[in-house]
PDB file of N, CA and C in Angstrom:
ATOM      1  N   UNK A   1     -26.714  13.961 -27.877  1.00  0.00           N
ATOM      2  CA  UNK A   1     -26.479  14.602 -26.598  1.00  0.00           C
ATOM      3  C   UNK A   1     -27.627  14.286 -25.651  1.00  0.00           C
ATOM      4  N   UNK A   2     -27.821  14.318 -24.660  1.00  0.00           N
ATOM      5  CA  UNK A   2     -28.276  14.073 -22.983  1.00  0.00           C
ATOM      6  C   UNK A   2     -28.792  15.136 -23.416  1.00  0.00           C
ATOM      7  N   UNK A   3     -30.257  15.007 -22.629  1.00  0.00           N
ATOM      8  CA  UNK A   3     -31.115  16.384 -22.045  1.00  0.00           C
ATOM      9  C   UNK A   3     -30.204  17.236 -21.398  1.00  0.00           C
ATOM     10  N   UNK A   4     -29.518  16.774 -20.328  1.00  0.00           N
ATOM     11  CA  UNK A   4     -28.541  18.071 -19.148  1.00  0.00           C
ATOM     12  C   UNK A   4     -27.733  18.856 -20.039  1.00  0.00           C
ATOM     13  N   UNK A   5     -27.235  18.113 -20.953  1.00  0.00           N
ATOM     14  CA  UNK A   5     -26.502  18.918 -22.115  1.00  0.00           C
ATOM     15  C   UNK A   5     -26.843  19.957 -22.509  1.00  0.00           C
ATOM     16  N   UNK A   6     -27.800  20.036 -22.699  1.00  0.00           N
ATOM     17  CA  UNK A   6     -28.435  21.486 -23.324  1.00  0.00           C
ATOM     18  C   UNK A   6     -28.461  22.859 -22.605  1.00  0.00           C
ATOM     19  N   UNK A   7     -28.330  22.634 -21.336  1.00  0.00           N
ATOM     20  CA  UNK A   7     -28.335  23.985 -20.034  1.00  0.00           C
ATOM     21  C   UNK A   7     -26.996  24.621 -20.728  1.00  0.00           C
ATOM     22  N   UNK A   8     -26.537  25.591 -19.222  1.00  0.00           N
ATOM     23  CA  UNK A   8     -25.592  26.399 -19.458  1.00  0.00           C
ATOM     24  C   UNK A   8     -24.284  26.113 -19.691  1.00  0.00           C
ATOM     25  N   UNK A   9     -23.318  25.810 -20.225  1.00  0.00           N
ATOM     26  CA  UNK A   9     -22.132  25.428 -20.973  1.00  0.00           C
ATOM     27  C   UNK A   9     -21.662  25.228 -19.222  1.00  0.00           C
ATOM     28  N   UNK A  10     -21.426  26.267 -18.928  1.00  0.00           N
ATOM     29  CA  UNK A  10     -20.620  25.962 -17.381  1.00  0.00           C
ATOM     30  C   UNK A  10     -21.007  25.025 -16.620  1.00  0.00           C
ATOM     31  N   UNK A  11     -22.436  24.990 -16.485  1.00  0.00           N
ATOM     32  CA  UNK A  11     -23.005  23.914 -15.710  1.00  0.00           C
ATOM     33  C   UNK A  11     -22.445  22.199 -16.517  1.00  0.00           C
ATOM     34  N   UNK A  12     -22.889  22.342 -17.651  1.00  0.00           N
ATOM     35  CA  UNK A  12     -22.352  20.968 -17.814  1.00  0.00           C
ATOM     36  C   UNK A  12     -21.016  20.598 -18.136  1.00  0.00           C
ATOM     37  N   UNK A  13     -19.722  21.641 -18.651  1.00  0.00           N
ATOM     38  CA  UNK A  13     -18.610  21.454 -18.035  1.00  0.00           C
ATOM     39  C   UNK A  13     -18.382  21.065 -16.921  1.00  0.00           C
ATOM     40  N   UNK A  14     -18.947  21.963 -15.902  1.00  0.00           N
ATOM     41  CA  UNK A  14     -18.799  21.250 -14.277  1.00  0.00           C
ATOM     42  C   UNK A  14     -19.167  20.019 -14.074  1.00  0.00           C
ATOM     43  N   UNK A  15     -20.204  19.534 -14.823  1.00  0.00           N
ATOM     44  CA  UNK A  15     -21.220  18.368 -14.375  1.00  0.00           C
ATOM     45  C   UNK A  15     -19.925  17.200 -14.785  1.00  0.00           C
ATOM     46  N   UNK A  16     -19.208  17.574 -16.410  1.00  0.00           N
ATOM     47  CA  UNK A  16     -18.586  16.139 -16.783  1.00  0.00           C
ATOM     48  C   UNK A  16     -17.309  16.016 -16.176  1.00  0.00           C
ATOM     49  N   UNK A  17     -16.868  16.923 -15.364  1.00  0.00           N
ATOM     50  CA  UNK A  17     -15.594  17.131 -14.452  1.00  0.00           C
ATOM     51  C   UNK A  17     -15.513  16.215 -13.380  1.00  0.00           C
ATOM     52  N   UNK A  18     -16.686  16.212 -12.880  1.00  0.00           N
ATOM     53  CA  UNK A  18     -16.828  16.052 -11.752  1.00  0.00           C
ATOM     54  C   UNK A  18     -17.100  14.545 -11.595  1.00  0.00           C
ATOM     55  N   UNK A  19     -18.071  13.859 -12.919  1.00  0.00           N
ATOM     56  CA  UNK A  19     -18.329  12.454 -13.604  1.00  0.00           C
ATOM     57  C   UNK A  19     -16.677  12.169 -13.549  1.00  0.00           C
ATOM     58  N   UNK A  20     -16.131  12.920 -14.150  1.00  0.00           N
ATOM     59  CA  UNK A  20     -14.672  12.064 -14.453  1.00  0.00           C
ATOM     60  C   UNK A  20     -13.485  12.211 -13.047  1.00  0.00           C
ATOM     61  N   UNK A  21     -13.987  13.128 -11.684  1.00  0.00           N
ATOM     62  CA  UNK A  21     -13.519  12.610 -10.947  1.00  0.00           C
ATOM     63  C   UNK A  21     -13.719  11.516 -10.313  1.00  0.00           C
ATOM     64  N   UNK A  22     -14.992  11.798 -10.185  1.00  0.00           N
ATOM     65  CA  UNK A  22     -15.812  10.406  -9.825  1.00  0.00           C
ATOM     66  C   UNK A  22     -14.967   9.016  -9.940  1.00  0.00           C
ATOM     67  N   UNK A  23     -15.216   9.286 -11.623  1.00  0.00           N
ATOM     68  CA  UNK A  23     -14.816   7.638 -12.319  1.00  0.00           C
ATOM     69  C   UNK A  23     -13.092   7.072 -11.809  1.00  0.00           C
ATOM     70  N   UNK A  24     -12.349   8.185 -11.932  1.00  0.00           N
ATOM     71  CA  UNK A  24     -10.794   8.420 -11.170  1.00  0.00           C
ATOM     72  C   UNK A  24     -10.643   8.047  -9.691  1.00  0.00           C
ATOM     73  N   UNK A  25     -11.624   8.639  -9.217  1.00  0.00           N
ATOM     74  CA  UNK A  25     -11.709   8.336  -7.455  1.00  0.00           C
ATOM     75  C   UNK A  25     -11.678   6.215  -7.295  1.00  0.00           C
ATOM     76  N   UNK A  26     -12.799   6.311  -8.197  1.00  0.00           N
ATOM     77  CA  UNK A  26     -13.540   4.944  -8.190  1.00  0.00           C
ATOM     78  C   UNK A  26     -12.257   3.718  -8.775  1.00  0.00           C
ATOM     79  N   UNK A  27     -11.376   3.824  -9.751  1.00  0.00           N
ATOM     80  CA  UNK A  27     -10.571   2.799 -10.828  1.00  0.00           C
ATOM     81  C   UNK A  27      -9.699   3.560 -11.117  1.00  0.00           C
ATOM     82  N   UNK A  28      -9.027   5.101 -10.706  1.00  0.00           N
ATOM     83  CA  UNK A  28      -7.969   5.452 -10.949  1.00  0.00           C
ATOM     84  C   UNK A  28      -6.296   4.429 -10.588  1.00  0.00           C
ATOM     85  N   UNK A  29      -6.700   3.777  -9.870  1.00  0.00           N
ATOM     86  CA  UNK A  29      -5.335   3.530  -8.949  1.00  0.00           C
ATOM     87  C   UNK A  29      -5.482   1.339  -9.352  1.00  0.00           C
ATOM     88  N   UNK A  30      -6.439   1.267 -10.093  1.00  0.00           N
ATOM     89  CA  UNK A  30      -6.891  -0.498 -10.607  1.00  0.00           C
ATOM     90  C   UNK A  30      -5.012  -0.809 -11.439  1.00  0.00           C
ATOM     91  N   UNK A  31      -5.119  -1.725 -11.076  1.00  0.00           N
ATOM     92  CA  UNK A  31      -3.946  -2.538 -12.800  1.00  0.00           C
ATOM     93  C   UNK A  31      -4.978  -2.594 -13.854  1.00  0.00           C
ATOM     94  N   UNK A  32      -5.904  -2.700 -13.891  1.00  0.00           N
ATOM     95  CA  UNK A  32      -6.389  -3.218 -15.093  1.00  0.00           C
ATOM     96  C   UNK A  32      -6.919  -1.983 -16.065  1.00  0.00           C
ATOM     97  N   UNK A  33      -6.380  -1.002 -15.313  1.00  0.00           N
ATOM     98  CA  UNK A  33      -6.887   0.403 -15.781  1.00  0.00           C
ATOM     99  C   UNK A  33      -6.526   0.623 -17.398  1.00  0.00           C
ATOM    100  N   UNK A  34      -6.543   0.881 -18.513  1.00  0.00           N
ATOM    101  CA  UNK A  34      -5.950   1.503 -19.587  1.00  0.00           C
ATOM    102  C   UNK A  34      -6.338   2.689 -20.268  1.00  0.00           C
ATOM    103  N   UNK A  35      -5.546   3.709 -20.936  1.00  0.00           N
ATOM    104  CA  UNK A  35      -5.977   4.319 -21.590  1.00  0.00           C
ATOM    105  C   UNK A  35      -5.775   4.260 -23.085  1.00  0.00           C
ATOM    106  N   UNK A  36      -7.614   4.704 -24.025  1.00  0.00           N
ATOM    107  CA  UNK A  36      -7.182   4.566 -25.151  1.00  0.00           C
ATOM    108  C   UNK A  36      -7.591   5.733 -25.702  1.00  0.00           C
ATOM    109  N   UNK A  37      -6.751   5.927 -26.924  1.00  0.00           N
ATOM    110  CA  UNK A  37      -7.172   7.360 -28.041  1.00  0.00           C
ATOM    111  C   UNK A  37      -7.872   6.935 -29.479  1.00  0.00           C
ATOM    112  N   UNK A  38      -9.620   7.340 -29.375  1.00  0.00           N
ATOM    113  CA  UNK A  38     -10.104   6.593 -30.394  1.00  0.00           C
ATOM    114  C   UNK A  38     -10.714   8.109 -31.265  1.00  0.00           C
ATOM    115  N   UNK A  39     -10.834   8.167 -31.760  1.00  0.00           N
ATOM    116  CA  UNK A  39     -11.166   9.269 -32.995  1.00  0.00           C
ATOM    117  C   UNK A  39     -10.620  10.982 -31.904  1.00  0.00           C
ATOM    118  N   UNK A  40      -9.678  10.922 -31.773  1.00  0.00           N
ATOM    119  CA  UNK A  40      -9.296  12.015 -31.153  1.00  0.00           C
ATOM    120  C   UNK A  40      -9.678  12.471 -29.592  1.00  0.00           C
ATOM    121  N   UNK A  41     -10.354  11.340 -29.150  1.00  0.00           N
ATOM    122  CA  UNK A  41     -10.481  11.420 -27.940  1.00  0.00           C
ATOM    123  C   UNK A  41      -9.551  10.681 -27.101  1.00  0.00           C
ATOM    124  N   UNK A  42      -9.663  10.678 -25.801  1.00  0.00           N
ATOM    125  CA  UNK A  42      -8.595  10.115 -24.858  1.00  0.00           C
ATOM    126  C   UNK A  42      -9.634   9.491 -23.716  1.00  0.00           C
ATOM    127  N   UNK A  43      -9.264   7.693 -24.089  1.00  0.00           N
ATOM    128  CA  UNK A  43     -10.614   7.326 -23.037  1.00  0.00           C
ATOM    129  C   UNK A  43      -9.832   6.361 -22.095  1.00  0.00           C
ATOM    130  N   UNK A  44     -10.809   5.918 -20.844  1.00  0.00           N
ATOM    131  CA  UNK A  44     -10.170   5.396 -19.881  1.00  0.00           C
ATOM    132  C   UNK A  44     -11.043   4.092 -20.119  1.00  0.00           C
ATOM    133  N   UNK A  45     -10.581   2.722 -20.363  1.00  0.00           N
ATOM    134  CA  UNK A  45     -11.499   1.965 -20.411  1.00  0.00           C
ATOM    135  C   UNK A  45     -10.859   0.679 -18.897  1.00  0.00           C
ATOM    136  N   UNK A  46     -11.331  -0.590 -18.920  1.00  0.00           N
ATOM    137  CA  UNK A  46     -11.038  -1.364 -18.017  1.00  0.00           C
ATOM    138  C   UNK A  46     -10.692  -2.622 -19.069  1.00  0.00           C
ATOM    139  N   UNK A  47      -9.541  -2.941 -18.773  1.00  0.00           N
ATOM    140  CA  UNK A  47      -9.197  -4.334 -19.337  1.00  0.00           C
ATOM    141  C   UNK A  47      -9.790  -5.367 -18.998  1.00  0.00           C
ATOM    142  N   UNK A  48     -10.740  -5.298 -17.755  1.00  0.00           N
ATOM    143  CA  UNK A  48     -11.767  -6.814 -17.381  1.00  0.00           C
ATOM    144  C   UNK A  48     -12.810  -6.729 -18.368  1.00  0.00           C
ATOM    145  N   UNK A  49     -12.942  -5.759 -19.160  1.00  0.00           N
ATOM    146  CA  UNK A  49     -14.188  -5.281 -19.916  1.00  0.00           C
ATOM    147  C   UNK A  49     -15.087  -4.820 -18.869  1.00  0.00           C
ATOM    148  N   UNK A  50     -14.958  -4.400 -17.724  1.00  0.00           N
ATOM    149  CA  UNK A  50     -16.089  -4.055 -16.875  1.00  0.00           C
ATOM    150  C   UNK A  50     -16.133  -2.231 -17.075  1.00  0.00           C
ATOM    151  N   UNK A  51     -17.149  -2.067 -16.858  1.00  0.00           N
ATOM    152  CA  UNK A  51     -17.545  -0.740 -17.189  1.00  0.00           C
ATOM    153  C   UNK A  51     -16.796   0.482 -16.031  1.00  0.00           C
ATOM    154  N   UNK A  52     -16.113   1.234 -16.632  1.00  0.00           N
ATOM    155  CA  UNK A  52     -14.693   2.228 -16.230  1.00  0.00           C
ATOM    156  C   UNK A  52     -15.594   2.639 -15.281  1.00  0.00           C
ATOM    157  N   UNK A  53     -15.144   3.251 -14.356  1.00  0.00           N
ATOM    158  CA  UNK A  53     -15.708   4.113 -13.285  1.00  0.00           C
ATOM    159  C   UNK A  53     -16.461   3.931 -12.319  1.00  0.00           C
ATOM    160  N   UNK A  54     -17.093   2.181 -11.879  1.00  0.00           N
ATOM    161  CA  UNK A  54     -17.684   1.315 -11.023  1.00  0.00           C
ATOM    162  C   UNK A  54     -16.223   0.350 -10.738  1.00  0.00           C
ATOM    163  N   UNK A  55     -16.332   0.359  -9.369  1.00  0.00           N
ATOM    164  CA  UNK A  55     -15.312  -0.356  -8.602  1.00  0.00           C
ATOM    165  C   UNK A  55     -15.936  -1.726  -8.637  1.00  0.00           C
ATOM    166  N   UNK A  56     -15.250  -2.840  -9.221  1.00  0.00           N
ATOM    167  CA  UNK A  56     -15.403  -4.560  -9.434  1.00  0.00           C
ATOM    168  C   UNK A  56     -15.065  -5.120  -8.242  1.00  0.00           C
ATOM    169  N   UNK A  57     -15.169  -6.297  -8.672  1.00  0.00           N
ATOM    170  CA  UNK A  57     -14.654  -7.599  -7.592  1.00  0.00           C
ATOM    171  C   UNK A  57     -13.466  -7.667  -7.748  1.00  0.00           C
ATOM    172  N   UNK A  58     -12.465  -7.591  -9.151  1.00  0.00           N
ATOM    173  CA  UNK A  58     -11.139  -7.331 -10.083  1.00  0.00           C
ATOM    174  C   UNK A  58     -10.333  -6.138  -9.474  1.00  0.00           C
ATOM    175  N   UNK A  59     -10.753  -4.997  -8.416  1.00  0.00           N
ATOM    176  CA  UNK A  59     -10.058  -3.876  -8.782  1.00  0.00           C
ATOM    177  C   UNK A  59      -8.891  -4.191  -7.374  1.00  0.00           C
ATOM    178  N   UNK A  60      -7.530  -3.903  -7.809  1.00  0.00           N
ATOM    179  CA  UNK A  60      -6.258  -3.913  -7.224  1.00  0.00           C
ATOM    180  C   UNK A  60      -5.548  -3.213  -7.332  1.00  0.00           C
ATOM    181  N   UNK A  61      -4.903  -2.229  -6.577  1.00  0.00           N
ATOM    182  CA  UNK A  61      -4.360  -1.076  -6.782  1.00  0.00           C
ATOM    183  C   UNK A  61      -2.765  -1.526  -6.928  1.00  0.00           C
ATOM    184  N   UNK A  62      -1.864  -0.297  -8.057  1.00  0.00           N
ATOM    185  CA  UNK A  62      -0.731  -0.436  -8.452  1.00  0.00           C
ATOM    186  C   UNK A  62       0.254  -0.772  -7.306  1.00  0.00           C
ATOM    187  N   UNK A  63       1.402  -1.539  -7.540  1.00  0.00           N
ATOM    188  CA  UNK A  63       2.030  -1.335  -6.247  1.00  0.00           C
ATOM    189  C   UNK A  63       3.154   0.346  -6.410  1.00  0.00           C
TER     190      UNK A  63
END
């Protein structure tokens, strides 16, 4: 776990909410978007291999 992790449960609920609007705002709407389910989680990765949640040179929105 992250140092921020350790504060008040609410605070860093809020904090990773807000990371994952972020990342949505940023590559929600890409083609190259996918989602995968790896040990019980549900992740958003990028099929360019570029790192989810930074907008590329690649990103094109669905028609």
């Amino acid at each position: 776990m992250q140092r921020w992790e350790y504060r008040d449960p609410m605070e860093v609920a809020e904090r990773r909410e807000r990371e994952r609007q972020r990342r949505q705002a940023e590559c929600g709407k890409c083609i190259y978007r996918a989602s995968l389910e790896w040990r019980g989680n549900l992740l958003e990765i990028c099929k360019k291999k570029r790192g989810y949640g930074r907008r590329c040179w690649f990103f094109e929105e669905r028609p």
